[in-house]
Structure formats: structure tokens, C-alpha cells
Protein backbone atom coordinates (compact mmCIF):
# COMPACT_ATOMS: atom_id res chain seq x y z
CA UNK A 1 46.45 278.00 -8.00
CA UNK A 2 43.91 278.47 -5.38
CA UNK A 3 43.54 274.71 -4.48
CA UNK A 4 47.17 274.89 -3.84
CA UNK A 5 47.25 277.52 -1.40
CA UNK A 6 44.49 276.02 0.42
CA UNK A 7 46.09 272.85 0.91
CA UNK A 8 49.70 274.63 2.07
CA UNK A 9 47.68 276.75 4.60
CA UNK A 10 45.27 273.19 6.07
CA UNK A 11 49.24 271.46 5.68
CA UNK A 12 50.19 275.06 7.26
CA UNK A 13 47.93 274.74 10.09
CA UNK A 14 48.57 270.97 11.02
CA UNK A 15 52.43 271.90 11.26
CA UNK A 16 51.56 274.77 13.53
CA UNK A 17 49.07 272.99 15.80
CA UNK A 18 51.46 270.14 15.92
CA UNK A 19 54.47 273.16 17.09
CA UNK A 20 52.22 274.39 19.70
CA UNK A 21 51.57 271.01 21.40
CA UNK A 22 55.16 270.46 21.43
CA UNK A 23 55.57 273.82 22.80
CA UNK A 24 53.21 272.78 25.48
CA UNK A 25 54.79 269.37 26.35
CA UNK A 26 57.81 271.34 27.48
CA UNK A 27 55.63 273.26 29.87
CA UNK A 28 55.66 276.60 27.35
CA UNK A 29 52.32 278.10 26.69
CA UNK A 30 51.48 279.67 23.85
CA UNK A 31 48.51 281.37 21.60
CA UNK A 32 48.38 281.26 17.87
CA UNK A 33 46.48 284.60 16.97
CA UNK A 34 45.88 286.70 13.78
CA UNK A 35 45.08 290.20 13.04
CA UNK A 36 45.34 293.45 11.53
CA UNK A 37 48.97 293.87 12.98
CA UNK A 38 50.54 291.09 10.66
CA UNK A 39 49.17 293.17 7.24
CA UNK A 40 50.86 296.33 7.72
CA UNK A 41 54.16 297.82 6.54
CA UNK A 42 55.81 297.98 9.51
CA UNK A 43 55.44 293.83 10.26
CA UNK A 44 56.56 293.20 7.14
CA UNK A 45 59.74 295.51 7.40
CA UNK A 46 60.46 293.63 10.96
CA UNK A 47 60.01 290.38 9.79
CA UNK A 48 61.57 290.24 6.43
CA UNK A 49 58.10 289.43 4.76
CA UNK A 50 57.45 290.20 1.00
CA UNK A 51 53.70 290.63 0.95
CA UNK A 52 54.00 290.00 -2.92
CA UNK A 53 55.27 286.41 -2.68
CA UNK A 54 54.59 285.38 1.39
CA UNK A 55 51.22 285.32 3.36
CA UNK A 56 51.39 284.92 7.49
CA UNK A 57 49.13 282.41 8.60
CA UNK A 58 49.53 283.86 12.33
CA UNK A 59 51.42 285.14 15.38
CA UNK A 60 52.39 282.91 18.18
CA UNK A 61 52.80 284.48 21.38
CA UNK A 62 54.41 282.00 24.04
CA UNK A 63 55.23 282.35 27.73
CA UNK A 64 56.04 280.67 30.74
CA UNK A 65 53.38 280.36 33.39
CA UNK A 66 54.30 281.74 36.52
CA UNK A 67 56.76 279.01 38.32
CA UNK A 68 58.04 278.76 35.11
CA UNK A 69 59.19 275.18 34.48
CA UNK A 70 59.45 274.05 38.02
CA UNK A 71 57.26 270.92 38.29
CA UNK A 72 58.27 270.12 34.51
CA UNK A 73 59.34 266.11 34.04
CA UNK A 74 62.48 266.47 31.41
CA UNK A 75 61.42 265.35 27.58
CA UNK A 76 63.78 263.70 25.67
CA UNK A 77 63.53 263.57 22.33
CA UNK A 78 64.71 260.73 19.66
CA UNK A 79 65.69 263.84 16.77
CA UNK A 80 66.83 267.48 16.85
CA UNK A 81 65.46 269.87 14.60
CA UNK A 82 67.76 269.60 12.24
CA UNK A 83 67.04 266.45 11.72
CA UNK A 84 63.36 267.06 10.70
CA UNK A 85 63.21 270.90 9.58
CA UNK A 86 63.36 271.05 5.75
CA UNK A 87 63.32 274.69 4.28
CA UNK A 88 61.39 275.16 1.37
CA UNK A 89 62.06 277.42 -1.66
């Protein structure tokens, strides 16, 4: 119901912030946006999105500041992505 959907878009919203700072600590910006864009035909079409069953919580635009990663201490990390990404039906 509603109190479902709230709590996936607040769990949603965590995941994202939590994406973006790890984005960050690899010396990528980036800038989590919504708009009008992301509700029309033509989005959905590109990005395989069924506006019946999915909803887009927002658009991340990321980039490299100019110097790019120069400056940038390497980050290891203890798992890959594959060890921690779980797809959900």
C-alpha cells in the first residue's frame, strides 16, 4: 500500500545518497535531480521503464571536474559490487 511505497522511496533515497557519496570519494561529482523529463514517453521508451509497475525517484548526472582525477588518493575497497548488489523482483 501507500506506507509501503513510502518506506521503499525513504529506503530509496538512503541507497542513493549513500551511491552519490561513494561516487564522490572516487573524485566523481554528481547531482541527483528530478523533473518533468523522467514522466514522459520518450524516457520511458529509452530507459526500459513501465510507468504502470516502476516510478523514477531521479536522474543522476555525474562528471569529472576539470583535472579529472589527478590529485585523487586510490580507494580500495574490501567488496565488489557483486558482492553487495541484490536485484529485486
Amino acid at each position: 500500500g501507500k506506507m509501503q511505497q513510502r518506506e521503499d522511496f525513504k529506503s530509496t533515497c538512503c541507497a542513493v545518497q549513500n551511491f552519490l557519496l561513494s561516487m564522490w570519494s572516487e573524485g566523481i561529482g554528481t547531482k541527483w535531480t528530478d523533473g518533468p523529463i523522467q514522466r514522459t514517453e520518450e524516457f520511458a521508451e529509452i530507459c526500459g521503464i513501465d510507468f504502470e509497475k516502476e516510478k523514477v525517484a531521479g536522474v543522476i548526472w555525474y562528471g569529472f571536474a576539470k583535472g579529472g582525477l589527478n590529485g585523487v588518493k586510490p580507494h580500495f575497497r574490501r567488496k565488489g559490487v557483486e558482492e553487495v548488489l541484490d536485484v529485486l523482483p
